[in-house]
PDB file of N, CA and C in Angstrom:
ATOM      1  N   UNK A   1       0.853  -1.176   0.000  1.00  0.00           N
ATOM      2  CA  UNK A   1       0.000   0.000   0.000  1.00  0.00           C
ATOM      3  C   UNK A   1       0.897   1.237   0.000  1.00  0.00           C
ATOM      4  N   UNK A   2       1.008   2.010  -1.088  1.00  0.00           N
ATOM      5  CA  UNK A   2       1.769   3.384  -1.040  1.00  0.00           C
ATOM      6  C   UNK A   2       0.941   4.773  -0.431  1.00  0.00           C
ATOM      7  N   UNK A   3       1.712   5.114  -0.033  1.00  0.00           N
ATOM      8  CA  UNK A   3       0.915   6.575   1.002  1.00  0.00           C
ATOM      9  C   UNK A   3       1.687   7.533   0.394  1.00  0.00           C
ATOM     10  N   UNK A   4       0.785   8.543   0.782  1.00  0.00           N
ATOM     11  CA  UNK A   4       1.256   9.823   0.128  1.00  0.00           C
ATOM     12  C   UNK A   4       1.551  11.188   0.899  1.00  0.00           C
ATOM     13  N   UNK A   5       2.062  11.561   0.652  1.00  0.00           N
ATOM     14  CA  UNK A   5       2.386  13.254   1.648  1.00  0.00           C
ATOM     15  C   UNK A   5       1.493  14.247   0.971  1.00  0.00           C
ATOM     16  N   UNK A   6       0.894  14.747   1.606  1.00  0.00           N
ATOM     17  CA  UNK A   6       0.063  16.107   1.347  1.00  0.00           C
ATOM     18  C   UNK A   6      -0.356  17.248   2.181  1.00  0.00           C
ATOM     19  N   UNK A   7       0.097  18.219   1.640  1.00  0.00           N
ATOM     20  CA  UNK A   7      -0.250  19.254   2.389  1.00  0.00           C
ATOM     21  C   UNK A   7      -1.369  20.240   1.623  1.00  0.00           C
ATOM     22  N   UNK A   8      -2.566  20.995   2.819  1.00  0.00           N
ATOM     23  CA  UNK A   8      -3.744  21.201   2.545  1.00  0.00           C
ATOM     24  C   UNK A   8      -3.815  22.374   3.187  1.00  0.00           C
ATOM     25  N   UNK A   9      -4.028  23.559   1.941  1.00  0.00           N
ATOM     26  CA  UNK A   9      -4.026  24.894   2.911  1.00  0.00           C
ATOM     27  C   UNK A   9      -5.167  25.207   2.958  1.00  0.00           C
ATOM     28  N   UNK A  10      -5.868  25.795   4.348  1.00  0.00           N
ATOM     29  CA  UNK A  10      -6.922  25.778   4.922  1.00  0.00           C
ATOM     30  C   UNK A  10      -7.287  27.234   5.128  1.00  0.00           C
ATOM     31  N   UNK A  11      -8.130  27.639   4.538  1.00  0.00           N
ATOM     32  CA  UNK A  11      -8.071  29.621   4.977  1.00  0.00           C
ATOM     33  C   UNK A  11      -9.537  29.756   5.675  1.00  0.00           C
ATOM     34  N   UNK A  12      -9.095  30.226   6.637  1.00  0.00           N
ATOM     35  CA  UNK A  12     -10.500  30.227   7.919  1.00  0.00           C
ATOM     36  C   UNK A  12     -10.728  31.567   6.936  1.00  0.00           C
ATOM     37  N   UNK A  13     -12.551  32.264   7.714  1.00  0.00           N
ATOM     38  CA  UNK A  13     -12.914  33.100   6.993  1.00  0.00           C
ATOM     39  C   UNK A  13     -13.014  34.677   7.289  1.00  0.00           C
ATOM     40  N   UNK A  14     -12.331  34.208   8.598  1.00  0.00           N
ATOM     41  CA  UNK A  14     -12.209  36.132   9.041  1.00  0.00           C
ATOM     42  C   UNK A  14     -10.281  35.680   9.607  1.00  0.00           C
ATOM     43  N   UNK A  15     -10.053  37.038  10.111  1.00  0.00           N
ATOM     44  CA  UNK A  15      -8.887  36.696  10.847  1.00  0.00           C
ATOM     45  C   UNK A  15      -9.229  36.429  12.669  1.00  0.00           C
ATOM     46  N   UNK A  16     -10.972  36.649  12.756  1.00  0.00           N
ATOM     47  CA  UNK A  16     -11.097  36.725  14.213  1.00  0.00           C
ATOM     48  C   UNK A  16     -11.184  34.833  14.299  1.00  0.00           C
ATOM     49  N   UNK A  17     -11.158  34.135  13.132  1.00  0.00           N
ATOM     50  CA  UNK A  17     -11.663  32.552  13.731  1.00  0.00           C
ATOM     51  C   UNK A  17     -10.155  32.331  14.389  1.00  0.00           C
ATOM     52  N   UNK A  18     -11.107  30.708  15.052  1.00  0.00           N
ATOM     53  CA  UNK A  18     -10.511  30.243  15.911  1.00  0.00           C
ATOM     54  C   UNK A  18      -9.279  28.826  15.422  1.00  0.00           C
ATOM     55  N   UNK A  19      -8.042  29.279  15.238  1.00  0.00           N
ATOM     56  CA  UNK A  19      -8.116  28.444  13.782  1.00  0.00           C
ATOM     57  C   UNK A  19      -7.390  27.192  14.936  1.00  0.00           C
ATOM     58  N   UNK A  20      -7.255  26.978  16.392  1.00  0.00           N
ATOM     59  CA  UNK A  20      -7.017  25.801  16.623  1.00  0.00           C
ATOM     60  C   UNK A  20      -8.333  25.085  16.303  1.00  0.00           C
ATOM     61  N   UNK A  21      -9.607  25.866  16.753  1.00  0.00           N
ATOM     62  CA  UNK A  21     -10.956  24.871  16.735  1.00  0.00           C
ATOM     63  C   UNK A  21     -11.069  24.235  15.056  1.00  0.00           C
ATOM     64  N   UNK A  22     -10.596  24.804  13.849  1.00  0.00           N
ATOM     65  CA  UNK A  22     -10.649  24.290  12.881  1.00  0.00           C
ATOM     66  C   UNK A  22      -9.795  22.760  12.969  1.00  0.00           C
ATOM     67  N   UNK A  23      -8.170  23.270  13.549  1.00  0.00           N
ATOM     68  CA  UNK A  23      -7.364  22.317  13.478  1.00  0.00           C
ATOM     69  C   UNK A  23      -7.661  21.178  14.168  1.00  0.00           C
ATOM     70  N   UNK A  24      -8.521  21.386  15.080  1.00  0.00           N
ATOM     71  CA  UNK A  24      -9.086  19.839  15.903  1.00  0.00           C
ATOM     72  C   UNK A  24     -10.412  19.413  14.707  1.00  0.00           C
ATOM     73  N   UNK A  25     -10.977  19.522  14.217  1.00  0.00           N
ATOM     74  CA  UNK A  25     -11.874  19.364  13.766  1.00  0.00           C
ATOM     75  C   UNK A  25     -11.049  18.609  12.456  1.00  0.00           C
ATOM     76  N   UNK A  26     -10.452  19.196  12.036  1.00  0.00           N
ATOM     77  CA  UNK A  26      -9.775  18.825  10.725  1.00  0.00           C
ATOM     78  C   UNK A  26      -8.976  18.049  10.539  1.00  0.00           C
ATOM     79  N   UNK A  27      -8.241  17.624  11.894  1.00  0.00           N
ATOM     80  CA  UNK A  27      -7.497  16.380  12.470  1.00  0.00           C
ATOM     81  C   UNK A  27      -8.848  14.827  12.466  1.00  0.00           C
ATOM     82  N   UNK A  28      -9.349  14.986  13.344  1.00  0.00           N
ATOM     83  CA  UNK A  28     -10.741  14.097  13.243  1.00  0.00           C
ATOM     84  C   UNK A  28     -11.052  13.828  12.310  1.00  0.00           C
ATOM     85  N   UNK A  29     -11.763  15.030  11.349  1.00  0.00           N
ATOM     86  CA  UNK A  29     -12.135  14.273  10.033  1.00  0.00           C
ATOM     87  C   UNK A  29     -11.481  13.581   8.930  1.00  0.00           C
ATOM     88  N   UNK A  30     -10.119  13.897   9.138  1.00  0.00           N
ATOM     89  CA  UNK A  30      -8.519  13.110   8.373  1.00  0.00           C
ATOM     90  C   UNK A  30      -8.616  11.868   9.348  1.00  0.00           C
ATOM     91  N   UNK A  31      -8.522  11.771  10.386  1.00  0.00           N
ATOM     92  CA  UNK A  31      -8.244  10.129  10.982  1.00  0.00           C
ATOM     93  C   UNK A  31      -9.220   9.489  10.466  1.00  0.00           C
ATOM     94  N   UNK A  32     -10.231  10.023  10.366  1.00  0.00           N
ATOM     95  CA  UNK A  32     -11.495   8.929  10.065  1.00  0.00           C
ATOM     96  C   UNK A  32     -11.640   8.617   8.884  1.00  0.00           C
ATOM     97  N   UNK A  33     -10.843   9.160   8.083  1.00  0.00           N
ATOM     98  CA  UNK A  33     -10.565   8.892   6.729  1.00  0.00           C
ATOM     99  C   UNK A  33      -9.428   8.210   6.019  1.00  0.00           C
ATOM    100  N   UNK A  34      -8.516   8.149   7.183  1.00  0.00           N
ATOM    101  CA  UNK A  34      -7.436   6.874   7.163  1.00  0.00           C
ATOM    102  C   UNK A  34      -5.820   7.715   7.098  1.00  0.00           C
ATOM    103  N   UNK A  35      -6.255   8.998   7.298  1.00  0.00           N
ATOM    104  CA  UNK A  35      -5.178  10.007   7.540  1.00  0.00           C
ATOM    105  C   UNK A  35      -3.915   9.474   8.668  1.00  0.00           C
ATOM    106  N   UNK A  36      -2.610   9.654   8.508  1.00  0.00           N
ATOM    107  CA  UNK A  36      -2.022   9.978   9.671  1.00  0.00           C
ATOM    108  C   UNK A  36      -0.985  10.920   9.900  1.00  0.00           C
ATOM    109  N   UNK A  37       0.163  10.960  10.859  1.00  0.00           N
ATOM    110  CA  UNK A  37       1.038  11.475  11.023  1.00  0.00           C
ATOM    111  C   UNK A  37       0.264  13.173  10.641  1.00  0.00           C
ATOM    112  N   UNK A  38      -0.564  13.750  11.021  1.00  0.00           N
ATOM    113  CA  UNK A  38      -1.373  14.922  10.733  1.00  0.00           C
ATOM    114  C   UNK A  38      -0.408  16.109  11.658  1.00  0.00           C
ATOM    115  N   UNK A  39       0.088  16.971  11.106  1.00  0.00           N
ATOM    116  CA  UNK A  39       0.605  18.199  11.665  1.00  0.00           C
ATOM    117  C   UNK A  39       0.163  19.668  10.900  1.00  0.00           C
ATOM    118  N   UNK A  40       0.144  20.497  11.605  1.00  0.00           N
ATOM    119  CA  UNK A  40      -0.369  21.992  11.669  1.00  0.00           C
ATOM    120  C   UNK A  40       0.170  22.745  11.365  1.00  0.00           C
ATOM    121  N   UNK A  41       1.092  24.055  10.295  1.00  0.00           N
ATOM    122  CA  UNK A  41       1.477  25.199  10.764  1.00  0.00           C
ATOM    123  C   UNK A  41       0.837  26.415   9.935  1.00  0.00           C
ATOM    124  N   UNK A  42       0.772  27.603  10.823  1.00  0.00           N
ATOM    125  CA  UNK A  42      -0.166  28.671  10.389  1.00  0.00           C
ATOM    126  C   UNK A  42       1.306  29.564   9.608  1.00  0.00           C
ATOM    127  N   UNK A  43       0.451  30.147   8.964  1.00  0.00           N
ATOM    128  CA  UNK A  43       1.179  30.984   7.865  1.00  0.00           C
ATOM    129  C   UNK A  43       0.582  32.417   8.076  1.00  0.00           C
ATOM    130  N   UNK A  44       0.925  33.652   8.305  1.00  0.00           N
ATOM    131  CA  UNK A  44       0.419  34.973   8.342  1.00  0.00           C
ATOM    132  C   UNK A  44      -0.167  34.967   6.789  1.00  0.00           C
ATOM    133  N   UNK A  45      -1.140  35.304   5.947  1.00  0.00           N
ATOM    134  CA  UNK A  45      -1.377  35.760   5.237  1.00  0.00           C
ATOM    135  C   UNK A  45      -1.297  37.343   4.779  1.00  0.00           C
ATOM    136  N   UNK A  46      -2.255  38.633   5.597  1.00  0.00           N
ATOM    137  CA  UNK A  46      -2.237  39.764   5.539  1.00  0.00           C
ATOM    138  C   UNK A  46      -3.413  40.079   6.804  1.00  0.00           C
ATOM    139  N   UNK A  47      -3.461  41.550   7.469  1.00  0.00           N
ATOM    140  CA  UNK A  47      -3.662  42.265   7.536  1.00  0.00           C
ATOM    141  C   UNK A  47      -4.482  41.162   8.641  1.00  0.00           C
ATOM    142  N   UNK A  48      -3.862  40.294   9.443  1.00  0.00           N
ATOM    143  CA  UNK A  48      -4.072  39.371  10.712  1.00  0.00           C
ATOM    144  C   UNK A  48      -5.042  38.458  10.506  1.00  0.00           C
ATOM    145  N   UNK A  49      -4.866  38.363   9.108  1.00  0.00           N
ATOM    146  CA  UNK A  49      -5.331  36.502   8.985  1.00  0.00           C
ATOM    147  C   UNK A  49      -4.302  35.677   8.196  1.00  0.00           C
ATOM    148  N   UNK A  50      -4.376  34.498   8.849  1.00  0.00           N
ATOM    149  CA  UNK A  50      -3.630  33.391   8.842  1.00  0.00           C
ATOM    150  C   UNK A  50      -4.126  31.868   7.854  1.00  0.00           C
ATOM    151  N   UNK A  51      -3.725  31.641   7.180  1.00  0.00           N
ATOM    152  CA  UNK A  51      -3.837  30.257   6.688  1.00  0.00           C
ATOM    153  C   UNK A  51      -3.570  28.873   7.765  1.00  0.00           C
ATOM    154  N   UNK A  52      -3.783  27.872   7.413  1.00  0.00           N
ATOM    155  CA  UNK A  52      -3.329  26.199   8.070  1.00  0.00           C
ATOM    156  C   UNK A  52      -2.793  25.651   7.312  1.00  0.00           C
ATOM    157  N   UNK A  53      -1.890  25.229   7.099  1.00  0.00           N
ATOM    158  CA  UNK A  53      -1.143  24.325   6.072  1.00  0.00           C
ATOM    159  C   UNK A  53      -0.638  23.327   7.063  1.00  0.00           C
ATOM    160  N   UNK A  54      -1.878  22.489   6.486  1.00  0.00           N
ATOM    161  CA  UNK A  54      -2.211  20.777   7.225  1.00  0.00           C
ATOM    162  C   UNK A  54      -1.065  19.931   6.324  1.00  0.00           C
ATOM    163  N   UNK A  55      -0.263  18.776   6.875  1.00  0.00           N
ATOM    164  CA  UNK A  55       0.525  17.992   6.491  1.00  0.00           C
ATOM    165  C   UNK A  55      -0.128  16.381   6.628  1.00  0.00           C
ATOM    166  N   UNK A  56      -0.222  15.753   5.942  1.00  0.00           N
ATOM    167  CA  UNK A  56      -0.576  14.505   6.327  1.00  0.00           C
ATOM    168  C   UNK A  56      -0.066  13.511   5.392  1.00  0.00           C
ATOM    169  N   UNK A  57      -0.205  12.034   5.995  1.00  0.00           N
ATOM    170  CA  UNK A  57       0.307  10.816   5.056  1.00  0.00           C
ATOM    171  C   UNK A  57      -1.294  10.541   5.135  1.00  0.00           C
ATOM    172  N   UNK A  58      -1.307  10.255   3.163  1.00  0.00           N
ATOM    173  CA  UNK A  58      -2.820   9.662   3.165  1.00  0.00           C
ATOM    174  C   UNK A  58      -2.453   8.512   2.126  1.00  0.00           C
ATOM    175  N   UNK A  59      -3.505   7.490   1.764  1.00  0.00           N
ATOM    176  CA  UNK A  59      -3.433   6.647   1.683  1.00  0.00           C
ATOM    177  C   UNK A  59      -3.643   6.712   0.002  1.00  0.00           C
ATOM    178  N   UNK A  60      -2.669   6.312  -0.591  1.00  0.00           N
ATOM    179  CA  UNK A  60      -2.040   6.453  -1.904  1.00  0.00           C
ATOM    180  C   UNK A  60      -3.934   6.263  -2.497  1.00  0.00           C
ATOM    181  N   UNK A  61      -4.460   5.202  -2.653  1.00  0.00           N
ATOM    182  CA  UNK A  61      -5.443   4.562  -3.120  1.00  0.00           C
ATOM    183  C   UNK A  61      -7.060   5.428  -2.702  1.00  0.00           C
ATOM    184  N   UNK A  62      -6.832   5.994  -2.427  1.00  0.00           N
ATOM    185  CA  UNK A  62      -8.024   6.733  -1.987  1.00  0.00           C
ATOM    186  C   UNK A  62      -7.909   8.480  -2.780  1.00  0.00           C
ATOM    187  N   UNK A  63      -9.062   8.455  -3.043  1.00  0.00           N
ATOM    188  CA  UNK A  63      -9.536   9.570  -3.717  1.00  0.00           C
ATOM    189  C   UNK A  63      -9.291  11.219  -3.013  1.00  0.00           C
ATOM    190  N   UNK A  64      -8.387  11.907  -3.444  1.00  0.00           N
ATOM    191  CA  UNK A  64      -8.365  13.300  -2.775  1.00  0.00           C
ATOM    192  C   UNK A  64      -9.513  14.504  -2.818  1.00  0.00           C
ATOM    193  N   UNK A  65     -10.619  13.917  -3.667  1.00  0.00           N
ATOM    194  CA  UNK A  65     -11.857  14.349  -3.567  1.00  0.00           C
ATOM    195  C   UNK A  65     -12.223  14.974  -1.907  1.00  0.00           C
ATOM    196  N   UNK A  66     -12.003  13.665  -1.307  1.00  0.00           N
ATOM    197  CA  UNK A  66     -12.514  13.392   0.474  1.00  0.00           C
ATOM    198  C   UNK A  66     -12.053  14.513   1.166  1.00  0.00           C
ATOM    199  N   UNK A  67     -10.714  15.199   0.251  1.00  0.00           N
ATOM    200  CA  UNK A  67      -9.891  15.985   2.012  1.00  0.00           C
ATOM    201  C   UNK A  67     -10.471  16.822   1.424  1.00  0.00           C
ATOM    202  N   UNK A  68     -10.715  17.596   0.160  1.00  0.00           N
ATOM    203  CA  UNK A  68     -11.266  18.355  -0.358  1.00  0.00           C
ATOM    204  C   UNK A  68     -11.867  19.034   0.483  1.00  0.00           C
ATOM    205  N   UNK A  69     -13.332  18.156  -0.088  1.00  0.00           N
ATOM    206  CA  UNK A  69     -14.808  17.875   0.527  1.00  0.00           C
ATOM    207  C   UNK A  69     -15.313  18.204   1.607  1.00  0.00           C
ATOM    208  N   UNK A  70     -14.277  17.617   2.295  1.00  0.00           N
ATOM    209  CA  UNK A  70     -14.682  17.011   4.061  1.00  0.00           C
ATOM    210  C   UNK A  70     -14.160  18.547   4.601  1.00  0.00           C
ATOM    211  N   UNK A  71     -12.441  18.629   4.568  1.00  0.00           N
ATOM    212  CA  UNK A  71     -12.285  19.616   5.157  1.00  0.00           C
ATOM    213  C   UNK A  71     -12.772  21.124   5.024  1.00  0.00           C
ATOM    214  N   UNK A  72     -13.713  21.334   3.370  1.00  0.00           N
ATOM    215  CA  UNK A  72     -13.978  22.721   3.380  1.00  0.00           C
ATOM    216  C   UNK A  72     -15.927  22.705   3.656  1.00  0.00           C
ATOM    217  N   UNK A  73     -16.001  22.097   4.427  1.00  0.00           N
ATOM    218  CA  UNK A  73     -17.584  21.691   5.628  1.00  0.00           C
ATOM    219  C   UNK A  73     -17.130  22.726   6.774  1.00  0.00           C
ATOM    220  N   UNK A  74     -15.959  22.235   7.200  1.00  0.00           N
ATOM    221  CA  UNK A  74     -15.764  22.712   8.537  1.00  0.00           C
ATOM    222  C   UNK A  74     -16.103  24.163   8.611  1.00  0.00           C
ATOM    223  N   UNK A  75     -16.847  24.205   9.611  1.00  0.00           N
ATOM    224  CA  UNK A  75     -17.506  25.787   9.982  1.00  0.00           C
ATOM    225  C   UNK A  75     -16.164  26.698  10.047  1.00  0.00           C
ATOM    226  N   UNK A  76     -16.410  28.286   9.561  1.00  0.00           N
ATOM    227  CA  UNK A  76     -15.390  28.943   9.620  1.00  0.00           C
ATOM    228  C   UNK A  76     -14.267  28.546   8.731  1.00  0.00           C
ATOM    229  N   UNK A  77     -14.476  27.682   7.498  1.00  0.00           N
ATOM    230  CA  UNK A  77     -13.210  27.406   6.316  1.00  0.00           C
ATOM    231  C   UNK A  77     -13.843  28.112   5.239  1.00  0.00           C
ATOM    232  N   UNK A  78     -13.217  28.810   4.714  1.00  0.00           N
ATOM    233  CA  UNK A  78     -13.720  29.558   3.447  1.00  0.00           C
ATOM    234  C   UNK A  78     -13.214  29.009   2.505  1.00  0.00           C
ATOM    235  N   UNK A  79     -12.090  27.911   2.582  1.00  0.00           N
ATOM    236  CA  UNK A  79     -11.910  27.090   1.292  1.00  0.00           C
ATOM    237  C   UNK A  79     -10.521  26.121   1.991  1.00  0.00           C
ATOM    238  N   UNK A  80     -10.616  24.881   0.943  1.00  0.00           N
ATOM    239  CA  UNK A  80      -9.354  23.770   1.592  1.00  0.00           C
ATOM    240  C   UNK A  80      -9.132  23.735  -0.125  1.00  0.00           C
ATOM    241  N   UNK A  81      -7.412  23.440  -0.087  1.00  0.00           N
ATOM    242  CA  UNK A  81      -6.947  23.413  -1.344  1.00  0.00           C
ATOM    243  C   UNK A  81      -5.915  22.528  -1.170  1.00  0.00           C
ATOM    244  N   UNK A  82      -5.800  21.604  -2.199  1.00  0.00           N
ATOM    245  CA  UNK A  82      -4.254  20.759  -1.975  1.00  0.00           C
ATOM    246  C   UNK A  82      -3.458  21.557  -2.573  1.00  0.00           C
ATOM    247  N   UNK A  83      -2.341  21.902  -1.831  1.00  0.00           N
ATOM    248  CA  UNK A  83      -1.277  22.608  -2.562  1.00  0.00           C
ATOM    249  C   UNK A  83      -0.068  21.296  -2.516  1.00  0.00           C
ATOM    250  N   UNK A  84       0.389  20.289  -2.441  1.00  0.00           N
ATOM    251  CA  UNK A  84       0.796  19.156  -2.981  1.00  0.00           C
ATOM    252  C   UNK A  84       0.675  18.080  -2.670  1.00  0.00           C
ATOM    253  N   UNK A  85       1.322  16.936  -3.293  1.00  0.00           N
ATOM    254  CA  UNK A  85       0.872  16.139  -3.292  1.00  0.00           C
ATOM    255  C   UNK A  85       2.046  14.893  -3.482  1.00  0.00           C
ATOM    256  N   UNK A  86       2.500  14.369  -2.883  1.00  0.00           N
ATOM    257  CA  UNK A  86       4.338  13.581  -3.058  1.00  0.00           C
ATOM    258  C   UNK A  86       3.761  12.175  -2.740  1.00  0.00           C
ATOM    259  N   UNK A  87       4.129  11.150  -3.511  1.00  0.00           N
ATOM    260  CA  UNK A  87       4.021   9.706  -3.048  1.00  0.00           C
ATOM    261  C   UNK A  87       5.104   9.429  -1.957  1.00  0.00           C
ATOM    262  N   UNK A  88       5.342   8.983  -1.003  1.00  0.00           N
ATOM    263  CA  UNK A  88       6.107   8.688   0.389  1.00  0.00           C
ATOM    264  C   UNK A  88       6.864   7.712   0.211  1.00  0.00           C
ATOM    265  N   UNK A  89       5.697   6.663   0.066  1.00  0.00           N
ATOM    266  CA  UNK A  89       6.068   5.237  -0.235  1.00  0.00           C
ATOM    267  C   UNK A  89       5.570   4.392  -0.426  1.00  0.00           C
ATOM    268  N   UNK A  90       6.295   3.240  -0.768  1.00  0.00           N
ATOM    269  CA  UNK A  90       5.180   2.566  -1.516  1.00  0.00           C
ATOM    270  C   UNK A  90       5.786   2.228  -3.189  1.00  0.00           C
TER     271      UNK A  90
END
């Protein structure tokens, strides 16, 4: 089974959100989707809002539709984007 590295930038929709409450939320809905090794770091964008640029190993065989999907639900995401996408291994 080959897994893949991806990172998923996450832009909450004001600069007042709460962007750990996204990051727990967005952790959850990646495990349950067969996500792991899931890490966090915020990026300043402008004028005191911040991006998430989520890291995760996902599972080569599964559709990137899901992180899409799933993660731009989460209340307070104004959009989830794969910005790449690396096979790991496998």
């Amino acid at each position: 089974m080959a897994i893949a590295a991806i990172i998923v930038k996450l832009m909450p929709v004001s600069p007042n959100t709460d962007l750990k409450e996204i990051e727990e939320r967005a952790k959850t809905l990646m495990e349950e989707q067969g996500a792991q090794n899931i890490s966090f770091e915020e990026h300043p964008i402008a004028f005191g809002l911040s991006s998430i640029m989520m890291k995760m190993a996902w599972p080569e065989e599964k559709d990137t539709d899901i992180i899409e999907n799933s993660l731009s639900k989460i209340e307070n995401v104004s959009s989830a984007s794969i910005e790449d996408y690396r096979r790991a291994f496998g």
